[in-house]
C-alpha atoms as a PDB file:
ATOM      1  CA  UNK A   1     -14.462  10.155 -53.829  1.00  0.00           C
ATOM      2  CA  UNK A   2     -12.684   7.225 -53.320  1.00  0.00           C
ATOM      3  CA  UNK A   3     -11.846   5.843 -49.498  1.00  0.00           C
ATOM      4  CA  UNK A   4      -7.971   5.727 -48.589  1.00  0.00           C
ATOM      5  CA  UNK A   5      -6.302   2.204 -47.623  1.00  0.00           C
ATOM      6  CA  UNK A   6      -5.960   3.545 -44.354  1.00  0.00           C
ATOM      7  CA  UNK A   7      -9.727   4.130 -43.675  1.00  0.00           C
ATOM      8  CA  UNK A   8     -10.606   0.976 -45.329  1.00  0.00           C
ATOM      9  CA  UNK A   9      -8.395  -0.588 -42.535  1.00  0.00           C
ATOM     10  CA  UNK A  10      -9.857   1.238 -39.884  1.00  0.00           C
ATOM     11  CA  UNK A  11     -13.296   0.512 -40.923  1.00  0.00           C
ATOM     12  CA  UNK A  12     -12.875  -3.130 -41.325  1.00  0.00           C
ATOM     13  CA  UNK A  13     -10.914  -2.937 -37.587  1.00  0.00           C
ATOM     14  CA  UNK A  14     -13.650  -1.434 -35.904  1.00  0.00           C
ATOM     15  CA  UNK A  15     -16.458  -3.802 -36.961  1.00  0.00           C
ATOM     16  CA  UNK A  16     -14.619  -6.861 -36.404  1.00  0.00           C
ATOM     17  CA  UNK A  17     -15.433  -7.966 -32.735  1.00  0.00           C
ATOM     18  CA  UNK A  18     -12.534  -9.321 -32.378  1.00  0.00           C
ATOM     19  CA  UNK A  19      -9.877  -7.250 -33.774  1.00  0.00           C
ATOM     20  CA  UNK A  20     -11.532  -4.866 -30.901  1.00  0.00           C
ATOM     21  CA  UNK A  21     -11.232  -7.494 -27.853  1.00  0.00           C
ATOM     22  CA  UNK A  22      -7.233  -7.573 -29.295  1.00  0.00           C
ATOM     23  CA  UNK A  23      -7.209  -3.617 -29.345  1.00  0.00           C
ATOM     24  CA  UNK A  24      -8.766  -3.422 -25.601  1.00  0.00           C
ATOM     25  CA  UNK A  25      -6.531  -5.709 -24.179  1.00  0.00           C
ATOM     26  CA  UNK A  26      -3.491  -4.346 -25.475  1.00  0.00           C
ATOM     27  CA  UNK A  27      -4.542  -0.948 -24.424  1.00  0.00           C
ATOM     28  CA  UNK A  28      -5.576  -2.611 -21.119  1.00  0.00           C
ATOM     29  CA  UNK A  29      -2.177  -4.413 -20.382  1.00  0.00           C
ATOM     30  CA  UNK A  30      -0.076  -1.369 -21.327  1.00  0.00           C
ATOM     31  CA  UNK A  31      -1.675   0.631 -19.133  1.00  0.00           C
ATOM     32  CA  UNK A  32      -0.539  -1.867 -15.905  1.00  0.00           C
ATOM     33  CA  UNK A  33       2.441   0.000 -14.009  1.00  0.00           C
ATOM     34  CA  UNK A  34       3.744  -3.195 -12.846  1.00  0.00           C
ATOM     35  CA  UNK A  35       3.488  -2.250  -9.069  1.00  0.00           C
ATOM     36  CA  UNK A  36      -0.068  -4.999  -8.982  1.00  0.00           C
ATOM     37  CA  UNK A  37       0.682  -8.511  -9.039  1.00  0.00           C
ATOM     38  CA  UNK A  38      -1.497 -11.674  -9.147  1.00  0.00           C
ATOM     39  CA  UNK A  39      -0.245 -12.911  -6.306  1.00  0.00           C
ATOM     40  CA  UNK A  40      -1.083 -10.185  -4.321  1.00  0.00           C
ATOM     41  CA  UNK A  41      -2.756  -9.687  -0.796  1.00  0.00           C
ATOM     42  CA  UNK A  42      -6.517  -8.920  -1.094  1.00  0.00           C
ATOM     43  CA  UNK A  43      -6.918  -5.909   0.775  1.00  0.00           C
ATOM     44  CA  UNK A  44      -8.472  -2.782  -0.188  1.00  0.00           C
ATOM     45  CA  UNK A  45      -6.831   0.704   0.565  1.00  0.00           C
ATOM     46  CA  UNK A  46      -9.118   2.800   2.221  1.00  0.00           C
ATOM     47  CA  UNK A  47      -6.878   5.787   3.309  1.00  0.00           C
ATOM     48  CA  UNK A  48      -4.504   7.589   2.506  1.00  0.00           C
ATOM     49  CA  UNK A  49      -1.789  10.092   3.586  1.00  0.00           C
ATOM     50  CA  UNK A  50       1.411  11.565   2.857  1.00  0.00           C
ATOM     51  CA  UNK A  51       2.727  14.760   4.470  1.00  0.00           C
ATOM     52  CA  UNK A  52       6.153  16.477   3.024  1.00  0.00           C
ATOM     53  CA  UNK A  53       7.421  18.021   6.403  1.00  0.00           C
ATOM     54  CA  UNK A  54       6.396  15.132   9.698  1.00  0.00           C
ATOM     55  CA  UNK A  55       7.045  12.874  11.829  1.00  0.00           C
ATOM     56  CA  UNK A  56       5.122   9.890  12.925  1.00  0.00           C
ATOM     57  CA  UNK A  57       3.753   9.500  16.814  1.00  0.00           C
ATOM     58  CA  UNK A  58       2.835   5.942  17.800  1.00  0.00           C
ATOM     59  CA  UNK A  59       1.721   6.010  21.264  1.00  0.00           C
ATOM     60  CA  UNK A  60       0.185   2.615  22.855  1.00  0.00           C
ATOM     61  CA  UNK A  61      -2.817   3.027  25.192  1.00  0.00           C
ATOM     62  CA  UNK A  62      -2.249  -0.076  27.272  1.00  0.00           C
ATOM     63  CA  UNK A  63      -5.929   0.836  30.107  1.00  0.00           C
ATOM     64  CA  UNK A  64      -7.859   0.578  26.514  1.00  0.00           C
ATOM     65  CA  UNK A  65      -5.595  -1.940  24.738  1.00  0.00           C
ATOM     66  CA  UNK A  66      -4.593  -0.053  21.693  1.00  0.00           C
ATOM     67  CA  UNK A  67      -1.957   2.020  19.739  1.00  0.00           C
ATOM     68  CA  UNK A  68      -2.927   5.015  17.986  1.00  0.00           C
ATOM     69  CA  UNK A  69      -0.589   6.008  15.255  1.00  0.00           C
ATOM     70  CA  UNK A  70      -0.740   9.631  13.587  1.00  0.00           C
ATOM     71  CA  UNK A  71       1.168  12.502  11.898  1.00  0.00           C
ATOM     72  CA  UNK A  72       2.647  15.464  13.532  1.00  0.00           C
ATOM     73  CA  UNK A  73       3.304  18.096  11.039  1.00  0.00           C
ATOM     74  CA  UNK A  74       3.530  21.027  14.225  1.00  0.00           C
ATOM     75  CA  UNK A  75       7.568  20.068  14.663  1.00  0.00           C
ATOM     76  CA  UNK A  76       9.058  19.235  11.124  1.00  0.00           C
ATOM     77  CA  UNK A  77      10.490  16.177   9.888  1.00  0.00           C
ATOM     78  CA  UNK A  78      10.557  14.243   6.425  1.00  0.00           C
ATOM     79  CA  UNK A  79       8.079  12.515   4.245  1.00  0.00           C
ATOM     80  CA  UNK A  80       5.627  10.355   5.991  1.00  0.00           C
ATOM     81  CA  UNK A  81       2.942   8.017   4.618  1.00  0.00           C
ATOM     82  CA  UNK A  82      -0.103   5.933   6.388  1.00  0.00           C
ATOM     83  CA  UNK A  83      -2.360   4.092   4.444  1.00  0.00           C
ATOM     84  CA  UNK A  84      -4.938   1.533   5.553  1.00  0.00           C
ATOM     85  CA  UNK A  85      -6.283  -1.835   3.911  1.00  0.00           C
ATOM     86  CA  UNK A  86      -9.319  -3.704   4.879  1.00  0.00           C
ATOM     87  CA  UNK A  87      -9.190  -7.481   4.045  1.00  0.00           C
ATOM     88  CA  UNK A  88     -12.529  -9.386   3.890  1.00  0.00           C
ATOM     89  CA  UNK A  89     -14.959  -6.730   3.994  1.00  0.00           C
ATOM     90  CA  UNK A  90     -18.260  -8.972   3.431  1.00  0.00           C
ATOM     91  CA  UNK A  91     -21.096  -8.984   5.245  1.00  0.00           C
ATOM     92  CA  UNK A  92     -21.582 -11.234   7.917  1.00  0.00           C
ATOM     93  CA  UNK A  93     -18.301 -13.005   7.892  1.00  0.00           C
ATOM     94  CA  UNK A  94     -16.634 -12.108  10.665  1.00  0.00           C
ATOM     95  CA  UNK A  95     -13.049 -12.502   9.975  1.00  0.00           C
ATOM     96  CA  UNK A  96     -12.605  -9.202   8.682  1.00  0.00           C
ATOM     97  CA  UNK A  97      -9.527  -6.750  10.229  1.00  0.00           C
ATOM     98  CA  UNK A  98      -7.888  -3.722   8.685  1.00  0.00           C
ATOM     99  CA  UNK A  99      -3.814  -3.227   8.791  1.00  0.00           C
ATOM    100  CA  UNK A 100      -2.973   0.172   9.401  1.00  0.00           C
ATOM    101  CA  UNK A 101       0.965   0.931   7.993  1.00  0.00           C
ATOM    102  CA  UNK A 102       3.051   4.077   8.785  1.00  0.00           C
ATOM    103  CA  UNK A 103       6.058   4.890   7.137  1.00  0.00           C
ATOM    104  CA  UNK A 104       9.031   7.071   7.710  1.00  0.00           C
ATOM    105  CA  UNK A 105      10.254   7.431   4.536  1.00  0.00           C
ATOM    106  CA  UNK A 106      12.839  10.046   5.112  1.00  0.00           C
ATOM    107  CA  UNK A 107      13.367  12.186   2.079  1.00  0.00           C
ATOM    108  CA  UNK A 108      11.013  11.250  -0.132  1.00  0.00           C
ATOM    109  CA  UNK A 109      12.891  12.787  -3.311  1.00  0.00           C
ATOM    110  CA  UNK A 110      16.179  10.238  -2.566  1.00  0.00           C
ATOM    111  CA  UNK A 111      14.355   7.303  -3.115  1.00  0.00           C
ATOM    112  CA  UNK A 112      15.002   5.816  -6.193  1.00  0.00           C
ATOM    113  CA  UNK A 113      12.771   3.972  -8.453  1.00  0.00           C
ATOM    114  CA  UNK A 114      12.188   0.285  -8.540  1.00  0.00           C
ATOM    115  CA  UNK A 115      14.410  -0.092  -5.657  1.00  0.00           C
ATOM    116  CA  UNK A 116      13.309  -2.286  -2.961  1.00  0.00           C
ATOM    117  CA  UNK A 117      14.098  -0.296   0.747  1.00  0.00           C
ATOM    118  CA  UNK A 118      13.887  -2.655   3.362  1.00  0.00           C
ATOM    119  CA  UNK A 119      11.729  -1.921   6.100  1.00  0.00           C
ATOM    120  CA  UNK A 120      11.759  -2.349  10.051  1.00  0.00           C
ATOM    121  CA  UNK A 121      13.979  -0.686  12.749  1.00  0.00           C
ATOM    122  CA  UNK A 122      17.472   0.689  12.578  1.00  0.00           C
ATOM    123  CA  UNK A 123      19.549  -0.443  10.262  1.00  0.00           C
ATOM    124  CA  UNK A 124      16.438  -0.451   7.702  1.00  0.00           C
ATOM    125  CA  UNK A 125      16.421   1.809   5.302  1.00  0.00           C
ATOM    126  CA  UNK A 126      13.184   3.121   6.117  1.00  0.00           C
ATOM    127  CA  UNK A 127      11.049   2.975   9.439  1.00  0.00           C
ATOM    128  CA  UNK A 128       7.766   1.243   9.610  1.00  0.00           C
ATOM    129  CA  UNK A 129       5.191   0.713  12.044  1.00  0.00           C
ATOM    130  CA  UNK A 130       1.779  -0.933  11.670  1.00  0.00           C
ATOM    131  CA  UNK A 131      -1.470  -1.611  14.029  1.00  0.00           C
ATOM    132  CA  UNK A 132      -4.287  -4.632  13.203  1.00  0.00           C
ATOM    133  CA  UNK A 133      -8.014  -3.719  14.026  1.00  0.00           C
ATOM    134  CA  UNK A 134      -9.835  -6.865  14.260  1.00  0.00           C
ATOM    135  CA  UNK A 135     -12.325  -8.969  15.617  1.00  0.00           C
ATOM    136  CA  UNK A 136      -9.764 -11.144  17.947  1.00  0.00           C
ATOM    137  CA  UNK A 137      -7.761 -10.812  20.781  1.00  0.00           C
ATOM    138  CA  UNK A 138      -6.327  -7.630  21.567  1.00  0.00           C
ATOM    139  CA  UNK A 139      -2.841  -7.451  19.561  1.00  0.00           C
ATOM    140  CA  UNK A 140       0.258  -5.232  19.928  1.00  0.00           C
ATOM    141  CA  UNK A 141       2.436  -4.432  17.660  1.00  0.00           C
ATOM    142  CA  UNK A 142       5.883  -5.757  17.518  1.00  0.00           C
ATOM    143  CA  UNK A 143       7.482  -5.030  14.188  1.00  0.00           C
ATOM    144  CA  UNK A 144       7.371  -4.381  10.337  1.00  0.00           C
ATOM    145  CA  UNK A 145       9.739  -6.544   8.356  1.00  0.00           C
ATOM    146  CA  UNK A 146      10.047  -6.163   4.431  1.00  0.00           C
ATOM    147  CA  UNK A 147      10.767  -4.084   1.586  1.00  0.00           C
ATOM    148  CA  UNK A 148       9.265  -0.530   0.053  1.00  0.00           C
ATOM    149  CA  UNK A 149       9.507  -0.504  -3.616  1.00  0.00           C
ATOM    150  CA  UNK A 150       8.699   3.240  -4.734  1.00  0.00           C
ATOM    151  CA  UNK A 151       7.043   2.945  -8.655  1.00  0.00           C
ATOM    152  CA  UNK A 152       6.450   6.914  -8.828  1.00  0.00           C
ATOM    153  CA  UNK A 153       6.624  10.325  -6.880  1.00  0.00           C
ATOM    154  CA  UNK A 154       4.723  13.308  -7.614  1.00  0.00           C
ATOM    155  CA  UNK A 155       3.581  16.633  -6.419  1.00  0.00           C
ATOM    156  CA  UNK A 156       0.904  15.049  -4.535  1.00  0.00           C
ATOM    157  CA  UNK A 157       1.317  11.239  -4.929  1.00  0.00           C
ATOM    158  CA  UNK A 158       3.451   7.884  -3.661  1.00  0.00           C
ATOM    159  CA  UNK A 159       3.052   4.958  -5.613  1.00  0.00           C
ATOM    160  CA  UNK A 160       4.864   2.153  -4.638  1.00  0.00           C
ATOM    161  CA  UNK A 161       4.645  -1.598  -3.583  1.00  0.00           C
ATOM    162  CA  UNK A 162       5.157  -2.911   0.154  1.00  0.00           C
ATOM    163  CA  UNK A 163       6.092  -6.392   0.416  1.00  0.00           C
ATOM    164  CA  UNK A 164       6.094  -7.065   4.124  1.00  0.00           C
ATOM    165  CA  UNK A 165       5.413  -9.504   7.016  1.00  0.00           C
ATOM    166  CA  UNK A 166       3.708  -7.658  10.229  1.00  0.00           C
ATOM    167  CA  UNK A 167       4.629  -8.755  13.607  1.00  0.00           C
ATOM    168  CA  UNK A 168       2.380  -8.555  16.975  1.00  0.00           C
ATOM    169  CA  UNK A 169       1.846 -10.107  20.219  1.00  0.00           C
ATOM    170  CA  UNK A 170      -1.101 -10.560  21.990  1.00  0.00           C
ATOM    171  CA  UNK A 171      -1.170  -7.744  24.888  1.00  0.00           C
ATOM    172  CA  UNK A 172      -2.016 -10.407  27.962  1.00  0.00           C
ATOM    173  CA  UNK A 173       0.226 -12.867  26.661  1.00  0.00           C
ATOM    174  CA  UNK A 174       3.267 -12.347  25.851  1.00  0.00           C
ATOM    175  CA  UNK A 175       4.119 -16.197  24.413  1.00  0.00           C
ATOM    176  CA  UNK A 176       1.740 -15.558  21.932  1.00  0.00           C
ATOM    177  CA  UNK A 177       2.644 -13.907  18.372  1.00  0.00           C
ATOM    178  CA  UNK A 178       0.685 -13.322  15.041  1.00  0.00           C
ATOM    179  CA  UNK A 179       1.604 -12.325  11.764  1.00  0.00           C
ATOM    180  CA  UNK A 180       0.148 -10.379   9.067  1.00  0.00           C
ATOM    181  CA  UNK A 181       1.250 -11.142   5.286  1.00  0.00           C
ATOM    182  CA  UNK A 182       0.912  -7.744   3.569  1.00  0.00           C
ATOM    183  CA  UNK A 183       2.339  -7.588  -0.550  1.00  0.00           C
ATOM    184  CA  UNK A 184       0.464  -4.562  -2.442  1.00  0.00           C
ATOM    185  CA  UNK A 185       0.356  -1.557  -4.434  1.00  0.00           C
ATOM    186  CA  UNK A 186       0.212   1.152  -2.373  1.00  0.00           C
ATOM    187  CA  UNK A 187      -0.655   5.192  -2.707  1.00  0.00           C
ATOM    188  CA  UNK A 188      -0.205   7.539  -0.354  1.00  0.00           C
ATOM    189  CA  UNK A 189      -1.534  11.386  -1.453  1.00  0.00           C
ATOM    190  CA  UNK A 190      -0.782  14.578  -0.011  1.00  0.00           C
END
């Protein structure tokens, strides 16, 4: 039986090393959604959440220095998202802290793709809200300023990209303002 051109192609594909380094990196590169780029913000999302029918509740706890952020599903609303990264998560460095983002995204379904939404208070597009846990002074937040880019919607997942400067002052000093740089992928899942 004599071997077809096709499998004599395939054969001599498969053992050449690199003909399969080519093969894996195309495969590789196609499968990037584009949301990821280089020069992205090294955090790692650790949470996740996206309920249909809420509404956010950011309360500040100003005896304990904190503001607690969370979903209400009990009275209705629209979509909601929060989703947490953690930035330097070594061991024994120190400077690590964790941004904490909420966002009122309204009706999830009129979002269109790659369309950059800005973010912050009225008139933005879409509501956002964000805390910092860190090692530092305590810190309050002030405001979210930047843009939601949704990639895709699901049944049960957000994926989108959040390009977005994060405003707070310190909470015994008033004068005093920091800012968080935060440009990712992000994924919120019901």
């Amino acid at each position: 039986m004599k071997a077809s051109p096709f499998s004599r192609l395939c054969g001599t594909f498969l053992c050449n090393v690199s003909a399969r380094r080519l093969c894996l990196t195309v495969f590789l590169l196609s499968a990037c959604d584009g949301v990821s780029r280089p020069d992205d913000t090294l955090g790692l999302q650790s949470a996740a959440r996206w309920e249909w029918h809420g509404r956010l509740v950011v309360e500040a706890d100003s005896a304990l220095t904190l503001v607690r952020m969370r979903i209400d599903t009990t009275h209705g609303g629209g979509d909601v998202g929060l989703a947490r990264y953690d930035f330097n998560p070594a061991v024994g460095e120190g400077d690590e802290y964790s941004l904490t983002l909420a966002l009122d995204l309204g009706r999830a379904r009129d979002l269109r793709p790659n369309v950059a939404y800005t973010l912050g208070p009225p008139p933005a597009r879409l509501t956002a809200y964000a805390t910092v846990t860190c090692l530092c002074r305590p810190l309050k937040p002030d405001s979210v300023r930047g843009t939601f880019t949704l990639a895709t919607r699901g049944l049960r997942q957000i994926t989108g990209r959040v390009d977005a400067t994060l405003y707070f002052t310190e909470w015994n000093d008033a004068a005093r303002h920091v800012t968080y740089s935060l440009h990712q992928r992000i994924d919120l899942v019901k």
